[in-house]
C-alpha atoms as a PDB file:
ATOM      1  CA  UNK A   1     171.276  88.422  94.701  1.00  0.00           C
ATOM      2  CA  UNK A   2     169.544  90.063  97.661  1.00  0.00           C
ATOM      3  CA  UNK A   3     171.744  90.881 100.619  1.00  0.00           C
ATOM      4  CA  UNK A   4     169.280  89.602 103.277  1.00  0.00           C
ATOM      5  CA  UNK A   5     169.227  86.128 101.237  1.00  0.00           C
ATOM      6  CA  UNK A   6     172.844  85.206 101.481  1.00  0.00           C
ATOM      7  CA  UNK A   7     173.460  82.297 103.307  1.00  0.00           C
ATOM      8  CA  UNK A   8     175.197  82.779 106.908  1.00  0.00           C
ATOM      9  CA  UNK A   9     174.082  79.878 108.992  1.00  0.00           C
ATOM     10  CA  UNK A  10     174.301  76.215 108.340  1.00  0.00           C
ATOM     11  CA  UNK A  11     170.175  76.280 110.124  1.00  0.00           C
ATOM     12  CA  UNK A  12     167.817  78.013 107.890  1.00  0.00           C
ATOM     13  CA  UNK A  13     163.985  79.342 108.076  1.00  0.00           C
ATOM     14  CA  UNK A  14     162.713  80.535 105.099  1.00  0.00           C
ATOM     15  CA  UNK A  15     159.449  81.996 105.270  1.00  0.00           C
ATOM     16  CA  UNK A  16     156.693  83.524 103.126  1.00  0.00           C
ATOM     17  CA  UNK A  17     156.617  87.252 103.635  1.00  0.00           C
ATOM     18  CA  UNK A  18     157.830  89.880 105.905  1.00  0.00           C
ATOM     19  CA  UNK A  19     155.081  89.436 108.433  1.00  0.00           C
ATOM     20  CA  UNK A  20     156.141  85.647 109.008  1.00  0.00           C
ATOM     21  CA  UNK A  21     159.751  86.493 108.733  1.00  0.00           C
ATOM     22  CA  UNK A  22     159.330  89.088 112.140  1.00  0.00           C
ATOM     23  CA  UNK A  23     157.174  86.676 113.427  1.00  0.00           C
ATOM     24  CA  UNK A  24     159.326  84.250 113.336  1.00  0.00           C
ATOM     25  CA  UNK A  25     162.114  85.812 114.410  1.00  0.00           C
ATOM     26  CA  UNK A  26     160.328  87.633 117.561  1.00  0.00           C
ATOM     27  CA  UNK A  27     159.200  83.882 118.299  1.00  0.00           C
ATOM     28  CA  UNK A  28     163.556  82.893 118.424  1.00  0.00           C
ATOM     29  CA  UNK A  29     163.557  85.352 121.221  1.00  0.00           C
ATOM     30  CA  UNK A  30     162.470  83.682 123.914  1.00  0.00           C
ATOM     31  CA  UNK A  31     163.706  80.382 122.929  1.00  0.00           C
ATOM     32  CA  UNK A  32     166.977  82.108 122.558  1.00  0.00           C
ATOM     33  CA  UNK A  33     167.288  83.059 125.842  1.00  0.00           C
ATOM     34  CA  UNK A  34     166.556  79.381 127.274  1.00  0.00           C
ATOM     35  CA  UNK A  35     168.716  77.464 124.994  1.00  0.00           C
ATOM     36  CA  UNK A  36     171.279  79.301 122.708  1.00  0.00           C
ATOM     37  CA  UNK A  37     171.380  76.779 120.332  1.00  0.00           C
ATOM     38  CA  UNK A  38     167.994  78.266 118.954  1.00  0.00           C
ATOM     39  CA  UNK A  39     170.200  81.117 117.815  1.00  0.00           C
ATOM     40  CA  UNK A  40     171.898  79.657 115.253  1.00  0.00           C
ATOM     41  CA  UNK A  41     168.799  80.114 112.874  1.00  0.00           C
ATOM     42  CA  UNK A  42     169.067  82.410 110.342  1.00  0.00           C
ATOM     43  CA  UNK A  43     165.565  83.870 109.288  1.00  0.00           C
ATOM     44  CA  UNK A  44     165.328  84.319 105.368  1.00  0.00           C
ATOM     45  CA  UNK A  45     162.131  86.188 103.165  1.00  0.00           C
ATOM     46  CA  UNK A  46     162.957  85.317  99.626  1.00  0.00           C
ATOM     47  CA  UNK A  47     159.356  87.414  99.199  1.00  0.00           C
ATOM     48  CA  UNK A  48     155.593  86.112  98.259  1.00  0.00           C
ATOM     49  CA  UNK A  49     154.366  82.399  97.987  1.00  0.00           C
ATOM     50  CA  UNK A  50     155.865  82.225  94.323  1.00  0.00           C
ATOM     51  CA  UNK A  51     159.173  83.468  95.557  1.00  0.00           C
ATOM     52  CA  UNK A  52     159.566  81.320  98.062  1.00  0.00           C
ATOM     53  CA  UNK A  53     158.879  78.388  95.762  1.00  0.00           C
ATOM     54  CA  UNK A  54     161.489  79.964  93.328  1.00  0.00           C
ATOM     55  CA  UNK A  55     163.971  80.143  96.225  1.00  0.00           C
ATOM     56  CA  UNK A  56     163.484  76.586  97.854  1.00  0.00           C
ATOM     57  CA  UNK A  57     163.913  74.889  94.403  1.00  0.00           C
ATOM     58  CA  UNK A  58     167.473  77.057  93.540  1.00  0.00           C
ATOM     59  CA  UNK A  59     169.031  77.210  96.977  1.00  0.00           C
ATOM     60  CA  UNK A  60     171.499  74.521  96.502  1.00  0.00           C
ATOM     61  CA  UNK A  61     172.989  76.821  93.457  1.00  0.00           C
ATOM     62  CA  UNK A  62     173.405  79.561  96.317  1.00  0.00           C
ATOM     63  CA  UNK A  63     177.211  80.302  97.443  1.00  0.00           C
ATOM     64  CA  UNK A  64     177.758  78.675 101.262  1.00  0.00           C
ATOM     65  CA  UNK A  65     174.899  76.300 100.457  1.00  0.00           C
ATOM     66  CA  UNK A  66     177.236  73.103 101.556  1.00  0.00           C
ATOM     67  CA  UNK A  67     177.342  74.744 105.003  1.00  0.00           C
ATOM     68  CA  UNK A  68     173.600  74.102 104.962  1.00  0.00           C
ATOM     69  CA  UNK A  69     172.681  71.401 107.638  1.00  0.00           C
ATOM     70  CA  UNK A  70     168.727  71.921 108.114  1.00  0.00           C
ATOM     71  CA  UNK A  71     165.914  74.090 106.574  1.00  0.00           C
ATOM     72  CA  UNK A  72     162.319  74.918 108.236  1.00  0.00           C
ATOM     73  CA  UNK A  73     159.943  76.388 105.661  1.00  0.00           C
ATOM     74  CA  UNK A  74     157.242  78.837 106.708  1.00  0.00           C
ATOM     75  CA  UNK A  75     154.205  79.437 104.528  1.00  0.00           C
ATOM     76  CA  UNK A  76     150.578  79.686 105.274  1.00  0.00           C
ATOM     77  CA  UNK A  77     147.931  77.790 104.374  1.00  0.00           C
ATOM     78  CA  UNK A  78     145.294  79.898 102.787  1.00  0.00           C
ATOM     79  CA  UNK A  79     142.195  78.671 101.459  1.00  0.00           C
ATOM     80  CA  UNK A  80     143.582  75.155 100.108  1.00  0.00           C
ATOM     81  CA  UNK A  81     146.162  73.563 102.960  1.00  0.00           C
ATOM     82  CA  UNK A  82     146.475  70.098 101.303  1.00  0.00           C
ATOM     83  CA  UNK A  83     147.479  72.000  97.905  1.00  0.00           C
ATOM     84  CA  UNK A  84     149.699  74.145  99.756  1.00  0.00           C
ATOM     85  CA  UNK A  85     151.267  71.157 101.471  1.00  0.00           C
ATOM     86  CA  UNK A  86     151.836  69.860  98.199  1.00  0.00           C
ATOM     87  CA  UNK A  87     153.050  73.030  96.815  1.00  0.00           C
ATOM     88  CA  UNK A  88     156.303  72.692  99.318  1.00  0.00           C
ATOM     89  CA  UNK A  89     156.799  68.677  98.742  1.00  0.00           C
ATOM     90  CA  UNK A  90     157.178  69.642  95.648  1.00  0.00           C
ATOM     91  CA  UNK A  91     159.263  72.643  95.490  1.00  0.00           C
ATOM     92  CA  UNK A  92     161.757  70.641  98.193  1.00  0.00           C
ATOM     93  CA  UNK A  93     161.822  67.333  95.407  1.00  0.00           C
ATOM     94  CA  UNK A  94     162.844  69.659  92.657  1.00  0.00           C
ATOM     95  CA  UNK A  95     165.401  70.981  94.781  1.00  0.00           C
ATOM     96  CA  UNK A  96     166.651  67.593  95.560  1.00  0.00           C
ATOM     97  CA  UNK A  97     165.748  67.593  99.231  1.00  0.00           C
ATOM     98  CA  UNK A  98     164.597  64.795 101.307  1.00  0.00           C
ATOM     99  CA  UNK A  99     160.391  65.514 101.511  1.00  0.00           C
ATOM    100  CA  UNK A 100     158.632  65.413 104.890  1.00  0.00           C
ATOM    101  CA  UNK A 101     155.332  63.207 104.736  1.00  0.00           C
ATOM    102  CA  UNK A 102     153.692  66.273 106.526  1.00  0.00           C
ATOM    103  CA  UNK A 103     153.452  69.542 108.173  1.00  0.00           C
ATOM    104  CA  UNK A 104     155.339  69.201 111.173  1.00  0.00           C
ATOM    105  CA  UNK A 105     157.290  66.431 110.128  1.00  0.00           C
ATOM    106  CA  UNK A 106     161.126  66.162 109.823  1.00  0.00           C
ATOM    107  CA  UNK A 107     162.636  64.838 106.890  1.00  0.00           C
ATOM    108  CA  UNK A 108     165.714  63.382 107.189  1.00  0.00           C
ATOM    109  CA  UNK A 109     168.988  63.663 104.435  1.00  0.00           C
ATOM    110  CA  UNK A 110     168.626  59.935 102.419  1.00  0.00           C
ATOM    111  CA  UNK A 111     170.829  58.290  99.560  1.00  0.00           C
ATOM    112  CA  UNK A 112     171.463  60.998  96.665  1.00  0.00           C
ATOM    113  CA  UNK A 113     169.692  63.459  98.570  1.00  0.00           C
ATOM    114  CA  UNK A 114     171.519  66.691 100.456  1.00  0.00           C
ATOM    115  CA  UNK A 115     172.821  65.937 104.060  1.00  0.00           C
ATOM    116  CA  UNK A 116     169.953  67.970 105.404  1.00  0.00           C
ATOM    117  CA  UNK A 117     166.830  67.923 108.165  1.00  0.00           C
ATOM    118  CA  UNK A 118     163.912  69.309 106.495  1.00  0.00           C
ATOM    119  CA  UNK A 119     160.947  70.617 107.944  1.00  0.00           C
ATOM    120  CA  UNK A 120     158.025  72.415 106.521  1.00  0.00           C
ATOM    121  CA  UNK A 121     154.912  74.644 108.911  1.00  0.00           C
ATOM    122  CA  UNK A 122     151.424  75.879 107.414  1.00  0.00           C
ATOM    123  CA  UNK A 123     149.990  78.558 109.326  1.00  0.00           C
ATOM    124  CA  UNK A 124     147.784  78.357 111.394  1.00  0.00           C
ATOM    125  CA  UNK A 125     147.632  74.936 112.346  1.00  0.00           C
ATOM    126  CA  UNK A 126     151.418  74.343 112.440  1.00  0.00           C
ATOM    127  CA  UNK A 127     151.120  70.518 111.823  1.00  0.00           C
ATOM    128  CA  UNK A 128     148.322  69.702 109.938  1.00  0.00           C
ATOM    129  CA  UNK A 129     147.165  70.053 106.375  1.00  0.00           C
ATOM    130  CA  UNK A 130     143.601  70.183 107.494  1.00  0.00           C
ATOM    131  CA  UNK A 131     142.838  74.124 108.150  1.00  0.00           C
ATOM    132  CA  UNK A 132     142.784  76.801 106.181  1.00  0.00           C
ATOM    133  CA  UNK A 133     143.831  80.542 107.420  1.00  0.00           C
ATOM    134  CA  UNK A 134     146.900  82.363 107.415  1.00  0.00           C
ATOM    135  CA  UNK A 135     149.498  83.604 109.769  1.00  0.00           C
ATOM    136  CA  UNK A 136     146.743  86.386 110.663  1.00  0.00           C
ATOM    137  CA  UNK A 137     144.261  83.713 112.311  1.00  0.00           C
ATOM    138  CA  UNK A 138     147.261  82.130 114.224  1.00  0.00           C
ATOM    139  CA  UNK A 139     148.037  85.093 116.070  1.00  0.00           C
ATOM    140  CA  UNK A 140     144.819  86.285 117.083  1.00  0.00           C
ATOM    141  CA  UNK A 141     144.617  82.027 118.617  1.00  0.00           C
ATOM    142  CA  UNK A 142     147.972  82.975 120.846  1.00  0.00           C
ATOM    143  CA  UNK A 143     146.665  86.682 121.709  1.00  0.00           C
ATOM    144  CA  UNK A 144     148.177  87.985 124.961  1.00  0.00           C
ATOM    145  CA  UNK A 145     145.795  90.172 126.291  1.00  0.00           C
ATOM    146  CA  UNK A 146     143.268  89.099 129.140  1.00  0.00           C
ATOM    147  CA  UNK A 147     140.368  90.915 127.497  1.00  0.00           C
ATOM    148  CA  UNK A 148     141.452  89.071 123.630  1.00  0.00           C
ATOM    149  CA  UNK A 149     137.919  87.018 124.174  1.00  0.00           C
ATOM    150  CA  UNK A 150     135.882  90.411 124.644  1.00  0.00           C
ATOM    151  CA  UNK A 151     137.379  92.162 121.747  1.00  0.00           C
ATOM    152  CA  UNK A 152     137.440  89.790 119.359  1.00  0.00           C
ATOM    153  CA  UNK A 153     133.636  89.106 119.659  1.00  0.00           C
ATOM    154  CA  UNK A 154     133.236  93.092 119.161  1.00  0.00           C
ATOM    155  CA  UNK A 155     135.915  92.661 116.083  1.00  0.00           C
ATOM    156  CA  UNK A 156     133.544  89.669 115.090  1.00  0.00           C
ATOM    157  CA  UNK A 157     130.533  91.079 115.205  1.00  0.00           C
ATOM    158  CA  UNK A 158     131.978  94.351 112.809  1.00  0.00           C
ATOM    159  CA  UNK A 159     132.785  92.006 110.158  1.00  0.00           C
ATOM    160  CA  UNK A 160     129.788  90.144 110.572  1.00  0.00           C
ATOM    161  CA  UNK A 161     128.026  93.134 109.587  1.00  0.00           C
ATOM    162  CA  UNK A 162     129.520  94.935 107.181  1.00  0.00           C
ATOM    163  CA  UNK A 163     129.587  91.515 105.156  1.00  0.00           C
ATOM    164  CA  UNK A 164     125.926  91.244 105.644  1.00  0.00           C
ATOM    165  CA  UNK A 165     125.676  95.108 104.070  1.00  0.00           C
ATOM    166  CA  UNK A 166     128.875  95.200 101.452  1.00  0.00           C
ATOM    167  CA  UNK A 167     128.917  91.307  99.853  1.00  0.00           C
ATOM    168  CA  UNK A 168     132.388  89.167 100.829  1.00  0.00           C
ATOM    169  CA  UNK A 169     135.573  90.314 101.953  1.00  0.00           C
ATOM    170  CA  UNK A 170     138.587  89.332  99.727  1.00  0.00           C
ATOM    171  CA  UNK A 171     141.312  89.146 103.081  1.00  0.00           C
ATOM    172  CA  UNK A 172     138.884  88.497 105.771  1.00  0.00           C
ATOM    173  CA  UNK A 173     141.635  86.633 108.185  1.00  0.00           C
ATOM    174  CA  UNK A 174     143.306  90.697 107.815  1.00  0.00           C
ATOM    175  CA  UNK A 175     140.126  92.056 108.300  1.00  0.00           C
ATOM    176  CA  UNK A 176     139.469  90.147 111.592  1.00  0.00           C
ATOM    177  CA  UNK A 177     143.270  91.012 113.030  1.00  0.00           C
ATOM    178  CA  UNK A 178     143.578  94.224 112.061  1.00  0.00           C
ATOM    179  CA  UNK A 179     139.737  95.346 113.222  1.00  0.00           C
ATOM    180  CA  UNK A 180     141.042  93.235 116.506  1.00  0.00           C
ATOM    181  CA  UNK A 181     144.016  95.554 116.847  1.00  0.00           C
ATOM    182  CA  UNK A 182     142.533  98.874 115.975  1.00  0.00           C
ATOM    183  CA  UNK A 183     140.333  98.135 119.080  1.00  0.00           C
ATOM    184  CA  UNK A 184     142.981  97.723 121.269  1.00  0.00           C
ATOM    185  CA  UNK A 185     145.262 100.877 122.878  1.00  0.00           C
ATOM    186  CA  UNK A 186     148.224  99.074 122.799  1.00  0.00           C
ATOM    187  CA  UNK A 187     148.220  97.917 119.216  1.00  0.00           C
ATOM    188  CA  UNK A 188     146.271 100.026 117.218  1.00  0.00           C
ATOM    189  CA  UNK A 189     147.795 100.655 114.110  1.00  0.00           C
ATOM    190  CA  UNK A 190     150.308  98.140 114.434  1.00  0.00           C
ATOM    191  CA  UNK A 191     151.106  95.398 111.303  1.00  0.00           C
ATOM    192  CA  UNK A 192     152.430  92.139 112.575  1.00  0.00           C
ATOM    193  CA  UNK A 193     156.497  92.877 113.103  1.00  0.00           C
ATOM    194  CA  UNK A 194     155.157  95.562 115.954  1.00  0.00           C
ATOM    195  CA  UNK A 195     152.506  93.853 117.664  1.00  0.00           C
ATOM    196  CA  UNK A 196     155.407  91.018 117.701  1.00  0.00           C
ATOM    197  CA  UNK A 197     158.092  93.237 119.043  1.00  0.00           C
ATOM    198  CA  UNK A 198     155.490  94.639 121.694  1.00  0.00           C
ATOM    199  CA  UNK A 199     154.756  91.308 122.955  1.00  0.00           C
ATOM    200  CA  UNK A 200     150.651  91.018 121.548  1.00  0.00           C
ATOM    201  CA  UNK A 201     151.154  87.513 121.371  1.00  0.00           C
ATOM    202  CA  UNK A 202     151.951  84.178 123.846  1.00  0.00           C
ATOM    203  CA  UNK A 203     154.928  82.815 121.573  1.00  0.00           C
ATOM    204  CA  UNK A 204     154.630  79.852 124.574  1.00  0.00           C
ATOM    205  CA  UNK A 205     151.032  78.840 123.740  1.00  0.00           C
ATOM    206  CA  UNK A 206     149.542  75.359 122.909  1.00  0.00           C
ATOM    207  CA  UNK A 207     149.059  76.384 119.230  1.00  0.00           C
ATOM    208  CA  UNK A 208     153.110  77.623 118.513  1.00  0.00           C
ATOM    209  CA  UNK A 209     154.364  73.702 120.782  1.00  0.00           C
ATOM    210  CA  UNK A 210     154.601  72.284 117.261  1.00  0.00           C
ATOM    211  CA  UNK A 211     156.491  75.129 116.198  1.00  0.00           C
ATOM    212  CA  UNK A 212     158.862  75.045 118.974  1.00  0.00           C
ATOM    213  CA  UNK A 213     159.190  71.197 118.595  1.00  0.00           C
ATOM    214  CA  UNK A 214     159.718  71.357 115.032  1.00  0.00           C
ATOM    215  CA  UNK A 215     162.579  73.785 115.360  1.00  0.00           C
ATOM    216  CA  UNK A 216     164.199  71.958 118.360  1.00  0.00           C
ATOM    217  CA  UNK A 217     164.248  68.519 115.932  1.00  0.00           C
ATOM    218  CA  UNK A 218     166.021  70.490 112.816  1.00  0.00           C
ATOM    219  CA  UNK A 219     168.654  71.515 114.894  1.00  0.00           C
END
């Protein structure tokens, strides 16, 4: 087994990818310092959307699982959030977890089930099954920057047009941030772990409250 997906905490997040598992843990930080409790999450990447599938459905055959008291899964949403939704419920029932009714949600340990708090996010929207995007779109909602609105019309207007001369883009939600942060001098270059680390997005705006909420309720 992979080193970085041993189990060391009794609070888990496992999340879809490297850029959500920086994300999320560069979103701990500040939370961190305000409450320490928030610490006692350990951030896992078991790897792509089928990994992390693979993972949720065979963690209770992992060594230390029974110190296990909550897990908070992080995937995004893509172009189908209801099937994605769907994809965890199921995943966490063949795992023989207690199923949130929704993004957002906490599920809470039942009869035959594992004594353990569930929760499950789609990004971008957090708590709702009802938008499509990725992890991409939510941080260019929470950007930092007081001139965000001005470049991301220029970034905009880019892709605009070199879809109107080259046909469809296959990643356009990567398109959009990276174009956003190649226009910036702070950023430029930068995949999501940096821009994290360097503070490119408000980890305390309106769009992460769900997040923070969710996280707070698993504890």
């Amino acid at each position: 087994m992979d080193e970085k997906l041993k189990i060391e905490s009794s609070h888990l997040i496992i999340c879809e990818g490297r850029d959500a598992l920086s994300y999320m843990i560069c979103f701990l930080k500040p939370l961190i310092k305000t409450n320490n409790q928030f610490g006692k999450f350990q951030v896992m990447n078991p790897g792509g959307i089928n990994q992390l599938h693979h993972f949720i459905e065979n963690l209770p055959n992992l060594p230390n699982f029974p110190m296990v008291e909550s897990i908070m899964i992080a995937r995004d949403a893509e172009k189908n959030p209801k099937g994605a939704s769907q994809a965890v419920q199921a995943s966490l029932k063949k795992g023989g977890f207690s199923v949130p009714d929704a993004p957002g949600k906490v599920a809470y340990p039942a009869v035959n089930k594992h004594n353990i708090k569930v929760g499950y996010v789609l990004f971008p929207k957090i708590n709702s099954d009802d938008t499509s995007g990725t992890l991409e779109d939510l941080c260019l909602s929470t950007l930092a920057s007081p001139d965000k609105e001005k470049i991301l019309e220029i970034a905009d207007s880019a892709i605009e047009s070199v879809k109107k001369q080259t046909g469809k883009l296959k990643r356009p939600h990567k398109n959009r941030f990276h174009t956003y942060l190649s226009l910036t001098n702070d950023f430029v270059g930068m995949k999501i772990a940096q821009a994290s680390r360097k503070k490119a997005f408000d980890f305390c705006s309106d769009e992460t409250k769900a997040l923070k909420e969710l996280l707070a309720a698993i504890l």
